[in-house]
PDB file of N, CA and C in Angstrom:
ATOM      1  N   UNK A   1       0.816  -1.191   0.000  1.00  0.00           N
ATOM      2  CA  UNK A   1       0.000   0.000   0.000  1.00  0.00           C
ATOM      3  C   UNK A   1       0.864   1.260   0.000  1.00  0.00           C
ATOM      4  N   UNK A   2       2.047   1.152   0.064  1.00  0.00           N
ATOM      5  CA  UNK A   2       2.834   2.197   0.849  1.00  0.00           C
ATOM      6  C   UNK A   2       3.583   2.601  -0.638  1.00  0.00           C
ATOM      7  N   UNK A   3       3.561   1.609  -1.683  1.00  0.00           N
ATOM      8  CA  UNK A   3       3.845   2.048  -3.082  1.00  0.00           C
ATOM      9  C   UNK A   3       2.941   3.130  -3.442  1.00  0.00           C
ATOM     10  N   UNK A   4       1.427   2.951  -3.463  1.00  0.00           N
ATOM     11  CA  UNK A   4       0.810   3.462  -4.209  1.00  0.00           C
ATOM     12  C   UNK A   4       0.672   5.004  -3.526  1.00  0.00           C
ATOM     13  N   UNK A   5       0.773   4.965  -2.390  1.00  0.00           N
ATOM     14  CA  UNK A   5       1.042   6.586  -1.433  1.00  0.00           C
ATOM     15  C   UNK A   5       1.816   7.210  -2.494  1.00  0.00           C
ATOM     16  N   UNK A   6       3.293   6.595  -2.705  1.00  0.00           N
ATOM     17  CA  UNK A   6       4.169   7.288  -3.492  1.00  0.00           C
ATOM     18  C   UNK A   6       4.131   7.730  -4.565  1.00  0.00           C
ATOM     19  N   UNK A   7       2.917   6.482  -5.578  1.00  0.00           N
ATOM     20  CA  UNK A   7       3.285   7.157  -6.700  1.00  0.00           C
ATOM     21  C   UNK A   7       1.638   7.904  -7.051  1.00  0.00           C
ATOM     22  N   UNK A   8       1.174   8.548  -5.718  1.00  0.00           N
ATOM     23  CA  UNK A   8       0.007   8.816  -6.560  1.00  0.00           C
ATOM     24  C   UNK A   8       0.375  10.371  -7.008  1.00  0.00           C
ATOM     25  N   UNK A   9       0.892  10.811  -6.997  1.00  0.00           N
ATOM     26  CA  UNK A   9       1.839  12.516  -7.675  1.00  0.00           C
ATOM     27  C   UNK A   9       1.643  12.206  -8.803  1.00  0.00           C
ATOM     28  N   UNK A  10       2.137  11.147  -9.306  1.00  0.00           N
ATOM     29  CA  UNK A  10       3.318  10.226 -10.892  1.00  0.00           C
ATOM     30  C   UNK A  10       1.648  10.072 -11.391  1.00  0.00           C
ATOM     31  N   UNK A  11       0.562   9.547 -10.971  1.00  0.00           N
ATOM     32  CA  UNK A  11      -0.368   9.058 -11.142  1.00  0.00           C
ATOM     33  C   UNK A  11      -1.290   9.999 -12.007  1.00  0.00           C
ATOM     34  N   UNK A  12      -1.791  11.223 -10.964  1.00  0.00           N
ATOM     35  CA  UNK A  12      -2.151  12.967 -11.084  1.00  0.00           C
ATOM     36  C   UNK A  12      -1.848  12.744 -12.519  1.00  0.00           C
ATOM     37  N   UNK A  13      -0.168  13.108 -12.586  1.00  0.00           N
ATOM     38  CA  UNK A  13       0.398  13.686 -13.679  1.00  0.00           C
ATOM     39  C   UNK A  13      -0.247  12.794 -14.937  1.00  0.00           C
ATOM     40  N   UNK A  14      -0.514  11.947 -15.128  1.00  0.00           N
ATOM     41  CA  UNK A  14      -0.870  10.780 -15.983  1.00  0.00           C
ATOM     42  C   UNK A  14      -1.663  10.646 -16.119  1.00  0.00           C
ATOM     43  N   UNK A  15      -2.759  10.647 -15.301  1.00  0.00           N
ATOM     44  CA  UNK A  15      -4.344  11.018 -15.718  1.00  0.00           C
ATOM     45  C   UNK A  15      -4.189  12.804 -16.165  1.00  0.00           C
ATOM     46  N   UNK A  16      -3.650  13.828 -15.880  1.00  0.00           N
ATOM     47  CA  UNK A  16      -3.895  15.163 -16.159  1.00  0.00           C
ATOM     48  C   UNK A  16      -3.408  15.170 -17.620  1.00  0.00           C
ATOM     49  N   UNK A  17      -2.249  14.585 -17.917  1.00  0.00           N
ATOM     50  CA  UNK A  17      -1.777  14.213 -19.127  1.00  0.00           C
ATOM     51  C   UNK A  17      -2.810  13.652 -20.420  1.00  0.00           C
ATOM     52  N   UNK A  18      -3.545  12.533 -20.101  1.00  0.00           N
ATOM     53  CA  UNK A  18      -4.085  12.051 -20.686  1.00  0.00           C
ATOM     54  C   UNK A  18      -5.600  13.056 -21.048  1.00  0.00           C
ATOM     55  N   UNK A  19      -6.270  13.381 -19.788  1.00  0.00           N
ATOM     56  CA  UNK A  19      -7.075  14.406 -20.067  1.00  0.00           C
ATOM     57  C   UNK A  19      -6.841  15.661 -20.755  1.00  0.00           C
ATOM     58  N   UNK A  20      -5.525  15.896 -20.994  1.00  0.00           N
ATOM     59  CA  UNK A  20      -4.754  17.055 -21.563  1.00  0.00           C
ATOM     60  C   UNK A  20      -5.240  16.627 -23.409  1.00  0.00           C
ATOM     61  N   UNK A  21      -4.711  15.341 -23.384  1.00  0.00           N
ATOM     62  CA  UNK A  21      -4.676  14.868 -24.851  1.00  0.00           C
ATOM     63  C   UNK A  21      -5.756  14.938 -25.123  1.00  0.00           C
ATOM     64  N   UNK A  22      -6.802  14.294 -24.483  1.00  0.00           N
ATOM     65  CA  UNK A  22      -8.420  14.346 -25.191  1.00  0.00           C
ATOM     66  C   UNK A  22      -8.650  15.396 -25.234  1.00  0.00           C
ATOM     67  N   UNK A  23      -8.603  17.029 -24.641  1.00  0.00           N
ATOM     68  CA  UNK A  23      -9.093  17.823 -24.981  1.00  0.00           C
ATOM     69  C   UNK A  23      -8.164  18.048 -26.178  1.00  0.00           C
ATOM     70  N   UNK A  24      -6.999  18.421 -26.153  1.00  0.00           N
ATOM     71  CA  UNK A  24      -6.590  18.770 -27.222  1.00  0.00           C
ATOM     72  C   UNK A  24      -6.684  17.951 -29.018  1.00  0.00           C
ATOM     73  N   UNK A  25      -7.251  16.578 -28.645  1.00  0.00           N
ATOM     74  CA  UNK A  25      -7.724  16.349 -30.054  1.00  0.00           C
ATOM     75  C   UNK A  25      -9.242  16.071 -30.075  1.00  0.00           C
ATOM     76  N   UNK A  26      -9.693  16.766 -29.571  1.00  0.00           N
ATOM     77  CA  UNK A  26     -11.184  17.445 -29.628  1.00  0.00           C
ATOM     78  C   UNK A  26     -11.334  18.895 -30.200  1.00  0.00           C
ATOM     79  N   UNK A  27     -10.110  19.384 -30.254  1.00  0.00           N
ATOM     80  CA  UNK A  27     -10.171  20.429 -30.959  1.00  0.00           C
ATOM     81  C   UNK A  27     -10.115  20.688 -32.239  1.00  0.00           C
ATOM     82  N   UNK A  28     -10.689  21.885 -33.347  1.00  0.00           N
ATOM     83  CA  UNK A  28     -10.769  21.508 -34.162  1.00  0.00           C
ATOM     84  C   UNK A  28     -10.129  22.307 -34.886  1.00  0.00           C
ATOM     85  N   UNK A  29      -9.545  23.441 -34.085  1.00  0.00           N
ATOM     86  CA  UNK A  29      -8.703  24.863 -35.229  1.00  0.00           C
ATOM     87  C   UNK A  29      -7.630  24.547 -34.957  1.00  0.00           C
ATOM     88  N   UNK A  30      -6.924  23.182 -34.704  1.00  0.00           N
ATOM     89  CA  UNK A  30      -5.188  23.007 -34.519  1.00  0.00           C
ATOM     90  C   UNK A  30      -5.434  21.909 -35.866  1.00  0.00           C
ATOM     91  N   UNK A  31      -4.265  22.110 -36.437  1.00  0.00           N
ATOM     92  CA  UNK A  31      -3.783  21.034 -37.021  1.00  0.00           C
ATOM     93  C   UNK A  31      -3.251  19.858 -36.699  1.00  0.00           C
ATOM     94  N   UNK A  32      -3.228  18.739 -37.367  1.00  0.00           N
ATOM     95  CA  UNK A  32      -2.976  17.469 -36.909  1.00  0.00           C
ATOM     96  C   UNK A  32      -1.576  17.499 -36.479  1.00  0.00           C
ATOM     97  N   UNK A  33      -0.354  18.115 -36.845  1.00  0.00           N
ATOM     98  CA  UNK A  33       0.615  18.592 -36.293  1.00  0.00           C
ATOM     99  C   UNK A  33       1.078  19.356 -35.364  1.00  0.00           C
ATOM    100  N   UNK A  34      -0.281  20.049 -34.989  1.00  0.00           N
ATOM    101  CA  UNK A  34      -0.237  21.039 -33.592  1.00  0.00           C
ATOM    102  C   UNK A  34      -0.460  19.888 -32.858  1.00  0.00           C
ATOM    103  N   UNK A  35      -1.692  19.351 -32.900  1.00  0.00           N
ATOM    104  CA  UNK A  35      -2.398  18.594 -31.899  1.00  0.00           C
ATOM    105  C   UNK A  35      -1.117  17.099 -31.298  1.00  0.00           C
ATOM    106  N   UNK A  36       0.141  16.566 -32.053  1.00  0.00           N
ATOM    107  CA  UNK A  36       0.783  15.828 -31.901  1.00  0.00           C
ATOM    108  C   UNK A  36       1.812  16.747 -31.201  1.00  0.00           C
ATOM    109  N   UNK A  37       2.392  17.933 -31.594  1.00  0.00           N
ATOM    110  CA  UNK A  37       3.188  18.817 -30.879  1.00  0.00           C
ATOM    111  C   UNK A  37       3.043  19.255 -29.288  1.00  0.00           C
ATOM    112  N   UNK A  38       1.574  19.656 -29.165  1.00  0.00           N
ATOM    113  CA  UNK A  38       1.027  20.300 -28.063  1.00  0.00           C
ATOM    114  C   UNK A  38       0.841  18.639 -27.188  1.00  0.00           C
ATOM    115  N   UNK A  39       0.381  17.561 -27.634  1.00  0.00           N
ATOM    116  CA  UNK A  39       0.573  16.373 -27.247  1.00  0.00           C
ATOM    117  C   UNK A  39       1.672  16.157 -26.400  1.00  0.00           C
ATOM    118  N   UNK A  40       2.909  16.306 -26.535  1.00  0.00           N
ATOM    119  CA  UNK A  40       4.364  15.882 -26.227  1.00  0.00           C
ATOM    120  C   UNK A  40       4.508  16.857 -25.604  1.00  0.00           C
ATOM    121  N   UNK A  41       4.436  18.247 -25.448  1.00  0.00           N
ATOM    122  CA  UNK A  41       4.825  19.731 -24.613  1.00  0.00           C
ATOM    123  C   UNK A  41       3.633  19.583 -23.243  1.00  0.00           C
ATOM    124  N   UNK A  42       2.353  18.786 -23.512  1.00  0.00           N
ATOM    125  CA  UNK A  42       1.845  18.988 -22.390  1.00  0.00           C
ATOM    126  C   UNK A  42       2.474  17.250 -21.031  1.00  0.00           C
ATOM    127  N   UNK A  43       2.969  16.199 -22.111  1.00  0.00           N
ATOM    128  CA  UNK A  43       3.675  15.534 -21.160  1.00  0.00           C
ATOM    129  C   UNK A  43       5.134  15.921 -20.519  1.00  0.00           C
ATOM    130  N   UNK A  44       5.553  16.873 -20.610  1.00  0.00           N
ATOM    131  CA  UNK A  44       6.654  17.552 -20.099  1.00  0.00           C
ATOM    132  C   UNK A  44       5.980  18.749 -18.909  1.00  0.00           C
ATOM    133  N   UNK A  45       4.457  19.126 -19.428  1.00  0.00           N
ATOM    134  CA  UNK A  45       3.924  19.759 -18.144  1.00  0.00           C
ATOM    135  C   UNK A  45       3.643  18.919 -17.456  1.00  0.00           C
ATOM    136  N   UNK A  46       2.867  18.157 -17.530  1.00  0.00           N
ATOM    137  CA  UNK A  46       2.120  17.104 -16.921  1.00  0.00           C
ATOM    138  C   UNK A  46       3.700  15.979 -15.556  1.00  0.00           C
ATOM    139  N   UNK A  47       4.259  15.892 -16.931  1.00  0.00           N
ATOM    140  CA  UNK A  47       5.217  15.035 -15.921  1.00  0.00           C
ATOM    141  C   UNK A  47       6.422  15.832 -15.063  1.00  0.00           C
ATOM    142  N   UNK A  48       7.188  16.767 -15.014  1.00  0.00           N
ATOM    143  CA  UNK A  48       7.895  17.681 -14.016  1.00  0.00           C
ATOM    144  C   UNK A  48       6.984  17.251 -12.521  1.00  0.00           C
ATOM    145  N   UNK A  49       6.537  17.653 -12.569  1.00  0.00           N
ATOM    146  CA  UNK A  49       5.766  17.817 -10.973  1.00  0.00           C
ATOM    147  C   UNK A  49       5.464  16.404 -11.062  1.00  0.00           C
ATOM    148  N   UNK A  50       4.894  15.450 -11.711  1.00  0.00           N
ATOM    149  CA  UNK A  50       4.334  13.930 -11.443  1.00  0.00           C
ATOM    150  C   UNK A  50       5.561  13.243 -10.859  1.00  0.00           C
ATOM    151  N   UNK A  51       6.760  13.344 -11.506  1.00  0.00           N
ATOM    152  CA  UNK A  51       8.046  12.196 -11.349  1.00  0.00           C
ATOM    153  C   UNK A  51       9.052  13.573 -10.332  1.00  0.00           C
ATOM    154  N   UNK A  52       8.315  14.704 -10.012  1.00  0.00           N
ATOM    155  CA  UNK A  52       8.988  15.369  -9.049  1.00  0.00           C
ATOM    156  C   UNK A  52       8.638  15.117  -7.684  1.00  0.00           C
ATOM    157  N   UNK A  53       7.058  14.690  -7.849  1.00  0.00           N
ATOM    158  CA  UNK A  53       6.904  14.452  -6.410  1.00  0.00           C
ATOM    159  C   UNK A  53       7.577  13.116  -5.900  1.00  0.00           C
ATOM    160  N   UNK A  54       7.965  12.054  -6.951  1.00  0.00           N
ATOM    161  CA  UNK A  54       8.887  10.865  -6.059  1.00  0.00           C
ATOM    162  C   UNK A  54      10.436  11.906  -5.889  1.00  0.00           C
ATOM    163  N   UNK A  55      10.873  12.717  -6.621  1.00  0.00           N
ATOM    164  CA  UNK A  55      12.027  13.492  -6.135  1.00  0.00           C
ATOM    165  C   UNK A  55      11.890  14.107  -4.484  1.00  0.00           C
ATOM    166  N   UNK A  56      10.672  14.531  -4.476  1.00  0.00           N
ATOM    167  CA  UNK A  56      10.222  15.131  -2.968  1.00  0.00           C
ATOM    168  C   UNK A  56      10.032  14.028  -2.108  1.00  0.00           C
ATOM    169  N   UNK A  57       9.993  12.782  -2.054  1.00  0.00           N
ATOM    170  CA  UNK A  57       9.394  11.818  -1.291  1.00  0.00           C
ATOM    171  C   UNK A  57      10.583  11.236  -1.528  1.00  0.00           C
ATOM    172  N   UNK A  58      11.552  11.020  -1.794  1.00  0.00           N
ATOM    173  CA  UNK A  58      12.716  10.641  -1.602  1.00  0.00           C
ATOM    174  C   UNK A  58      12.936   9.251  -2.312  1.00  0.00           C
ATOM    175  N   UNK A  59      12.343   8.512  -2.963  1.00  0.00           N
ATOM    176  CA  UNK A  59      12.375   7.902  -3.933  1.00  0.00           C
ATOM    177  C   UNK A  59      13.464   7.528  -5.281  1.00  0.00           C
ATOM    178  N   UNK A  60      13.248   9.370  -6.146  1.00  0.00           N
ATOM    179  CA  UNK A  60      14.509   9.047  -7.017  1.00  0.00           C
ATOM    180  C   UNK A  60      14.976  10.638  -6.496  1.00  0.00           C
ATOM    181  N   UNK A  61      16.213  10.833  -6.773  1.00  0.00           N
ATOM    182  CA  UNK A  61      17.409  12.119  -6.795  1.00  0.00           C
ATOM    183  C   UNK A  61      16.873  12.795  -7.770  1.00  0.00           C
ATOM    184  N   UNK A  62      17.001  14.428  -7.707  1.00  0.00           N
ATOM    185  CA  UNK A  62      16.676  15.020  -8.756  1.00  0.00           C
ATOM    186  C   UNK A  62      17.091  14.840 -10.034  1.00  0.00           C
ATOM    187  N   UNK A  63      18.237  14.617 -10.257  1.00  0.00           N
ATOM    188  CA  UNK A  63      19.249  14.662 -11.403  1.00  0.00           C
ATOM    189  C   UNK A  63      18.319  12.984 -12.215  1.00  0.00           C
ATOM    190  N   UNK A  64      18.245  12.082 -11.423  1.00  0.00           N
ATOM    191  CA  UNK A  64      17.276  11.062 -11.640  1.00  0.00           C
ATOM    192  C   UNK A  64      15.902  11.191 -12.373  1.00  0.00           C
ATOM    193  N   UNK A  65      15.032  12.223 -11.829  1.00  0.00           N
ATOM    194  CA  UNK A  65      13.513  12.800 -11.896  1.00  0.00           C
ATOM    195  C   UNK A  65      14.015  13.438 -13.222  1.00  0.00           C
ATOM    196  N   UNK A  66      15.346  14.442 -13.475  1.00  0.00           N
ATOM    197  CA  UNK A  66      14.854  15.254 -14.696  1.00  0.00           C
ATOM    198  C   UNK A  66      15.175  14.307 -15.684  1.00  0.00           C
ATOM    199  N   UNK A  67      16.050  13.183 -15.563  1.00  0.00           N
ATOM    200  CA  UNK A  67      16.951  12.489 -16.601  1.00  0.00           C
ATOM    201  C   UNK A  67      15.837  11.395 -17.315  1.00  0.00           C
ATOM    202  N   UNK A  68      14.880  10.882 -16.008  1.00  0.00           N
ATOM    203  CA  UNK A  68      13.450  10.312 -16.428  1.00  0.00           C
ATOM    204  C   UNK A  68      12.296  11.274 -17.567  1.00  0.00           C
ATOM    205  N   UNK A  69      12.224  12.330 -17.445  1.00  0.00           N
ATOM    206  CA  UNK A  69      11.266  13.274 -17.704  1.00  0.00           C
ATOM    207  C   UNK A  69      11.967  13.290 -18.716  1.00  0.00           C
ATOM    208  N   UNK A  70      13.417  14.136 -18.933  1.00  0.00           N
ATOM    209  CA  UNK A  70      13.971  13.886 -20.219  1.00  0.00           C
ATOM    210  C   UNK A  70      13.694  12.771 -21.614  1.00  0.00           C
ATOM    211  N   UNK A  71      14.372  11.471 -20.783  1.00  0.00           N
ATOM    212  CA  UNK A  71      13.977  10.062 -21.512  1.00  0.00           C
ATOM    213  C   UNK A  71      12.703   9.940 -22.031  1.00  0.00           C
ATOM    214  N   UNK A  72      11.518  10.262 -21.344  1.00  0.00           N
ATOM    215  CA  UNK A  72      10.430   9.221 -21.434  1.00  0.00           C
ATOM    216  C   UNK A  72       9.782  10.774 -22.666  1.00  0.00           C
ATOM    217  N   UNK A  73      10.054  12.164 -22.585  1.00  0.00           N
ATOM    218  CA  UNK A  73       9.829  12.938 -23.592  1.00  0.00           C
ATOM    219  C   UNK A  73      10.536  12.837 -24.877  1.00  0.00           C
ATOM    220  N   UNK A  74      11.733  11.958 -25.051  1.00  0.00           N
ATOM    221  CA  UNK A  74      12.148  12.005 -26.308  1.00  0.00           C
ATOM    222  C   UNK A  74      11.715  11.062 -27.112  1.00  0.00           C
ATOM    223  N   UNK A  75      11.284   9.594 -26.139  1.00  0.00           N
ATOM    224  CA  UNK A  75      10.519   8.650 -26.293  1.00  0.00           C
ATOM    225  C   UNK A  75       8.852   8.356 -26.969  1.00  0.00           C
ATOM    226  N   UNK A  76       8.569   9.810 -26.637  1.00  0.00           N
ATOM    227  CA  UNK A  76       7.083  10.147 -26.888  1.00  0.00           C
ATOM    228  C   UNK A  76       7.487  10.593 -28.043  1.00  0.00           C
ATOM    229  N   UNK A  77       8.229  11.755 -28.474  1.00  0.00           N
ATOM    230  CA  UNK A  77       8.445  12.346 -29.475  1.00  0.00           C
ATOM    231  C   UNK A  77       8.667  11.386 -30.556  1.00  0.00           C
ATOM    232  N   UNK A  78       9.911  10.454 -30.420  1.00  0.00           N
ATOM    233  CA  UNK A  78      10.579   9.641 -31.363  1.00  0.00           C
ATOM    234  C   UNK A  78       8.723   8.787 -31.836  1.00  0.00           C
ATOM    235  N   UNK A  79       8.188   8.076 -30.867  1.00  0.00           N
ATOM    236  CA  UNK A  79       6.796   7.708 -31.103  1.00  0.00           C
ATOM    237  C   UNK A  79       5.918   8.532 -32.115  1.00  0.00           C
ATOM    238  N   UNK A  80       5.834   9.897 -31.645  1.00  0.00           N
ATOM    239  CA  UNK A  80       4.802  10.902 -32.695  1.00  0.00           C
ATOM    240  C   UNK A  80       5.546  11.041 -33.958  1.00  0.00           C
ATOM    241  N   UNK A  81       6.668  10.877 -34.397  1.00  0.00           N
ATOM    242  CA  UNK A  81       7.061  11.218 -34.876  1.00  0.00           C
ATOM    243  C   UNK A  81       6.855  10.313 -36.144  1.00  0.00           C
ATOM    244  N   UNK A  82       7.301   8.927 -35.136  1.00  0.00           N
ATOM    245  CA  UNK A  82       7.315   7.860 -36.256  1.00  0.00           C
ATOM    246  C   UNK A  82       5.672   7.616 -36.584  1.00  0.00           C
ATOM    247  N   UNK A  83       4.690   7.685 -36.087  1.00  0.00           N
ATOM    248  CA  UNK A  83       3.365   8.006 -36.761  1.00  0.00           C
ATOM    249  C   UNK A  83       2.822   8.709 -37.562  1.00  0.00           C
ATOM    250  N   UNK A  84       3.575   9.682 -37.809  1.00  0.00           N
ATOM    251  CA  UNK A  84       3.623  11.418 -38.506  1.00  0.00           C
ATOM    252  C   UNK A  84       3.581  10.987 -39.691  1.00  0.00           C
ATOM    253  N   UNK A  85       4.459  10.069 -40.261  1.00  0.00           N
ATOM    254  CA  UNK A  85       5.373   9.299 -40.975  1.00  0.00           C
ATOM    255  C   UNK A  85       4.474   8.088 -41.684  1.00  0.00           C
ATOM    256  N   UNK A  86       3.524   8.466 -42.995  1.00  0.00           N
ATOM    257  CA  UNK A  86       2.979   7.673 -43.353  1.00  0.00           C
ATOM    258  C   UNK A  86       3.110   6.781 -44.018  1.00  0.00           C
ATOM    259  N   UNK A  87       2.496   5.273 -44.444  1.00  0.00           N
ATOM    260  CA  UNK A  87       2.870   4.348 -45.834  1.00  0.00           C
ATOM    261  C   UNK A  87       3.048   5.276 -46.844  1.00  0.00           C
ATOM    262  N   UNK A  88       4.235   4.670 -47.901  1.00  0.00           N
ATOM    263  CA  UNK A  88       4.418   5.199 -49.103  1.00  0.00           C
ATOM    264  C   UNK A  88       3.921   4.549 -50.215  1.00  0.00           C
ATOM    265  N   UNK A  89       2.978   5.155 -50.783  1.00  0.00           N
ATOM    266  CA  UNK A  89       2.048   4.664 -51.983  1.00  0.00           C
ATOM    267  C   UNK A  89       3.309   5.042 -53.436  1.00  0.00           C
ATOM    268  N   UNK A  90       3.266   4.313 -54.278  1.00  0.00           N
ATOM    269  CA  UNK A  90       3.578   4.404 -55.514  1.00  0.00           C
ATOM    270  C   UNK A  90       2.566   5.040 -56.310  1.00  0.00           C
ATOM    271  N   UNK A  91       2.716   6.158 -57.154  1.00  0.00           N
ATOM    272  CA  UNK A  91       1.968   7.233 -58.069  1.00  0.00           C
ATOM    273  C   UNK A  91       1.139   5.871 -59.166  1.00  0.00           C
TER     274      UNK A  91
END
């Protein structure tokens, strides 16, 4: 039980994240390239404070928390990216 105390910060961030995404592709004046952009910039809001509060609870070291947040955003990106990225049809 004493896990889930810890990671409910990490948790927040991940449901706020996800609710972040549905609104933003519910929208309809961004482009499909905004909406994948603003996607990845709001898991860098979303996660700072989520994987900061195990930094505050003593869990991981800061240098740890940003190096995670780092990783798991280039990870998302490299992901949107490679979706972006459609089959190639022959003319």
């Amino acid at each position: 039980m004493e896990i889930l105390f810890e990671l409910q910060g990490f948790l927040i961030g991940l449901i706020g994240w996800a609710a972040s995404v549905l609104m933003i592709q519910n929208s309809e004046r961004l482009t499909v390239n905004d909406k994948r952009a603003m996607a990845v910039c709001m898991w860098v809001f979303w996660m700072m404070p989520g994987i900061g509060t195990l930094a505050l609870q003593g869990v991981l070291t800061m240098s740890t928390a940003a190096l995670y947040v780092g990783i798991t955003t280039l990870a998302l990106g490299a992901l949107v990216l490679l979706g972006a990225v459609g089959p190639r049809t022959r003319p």
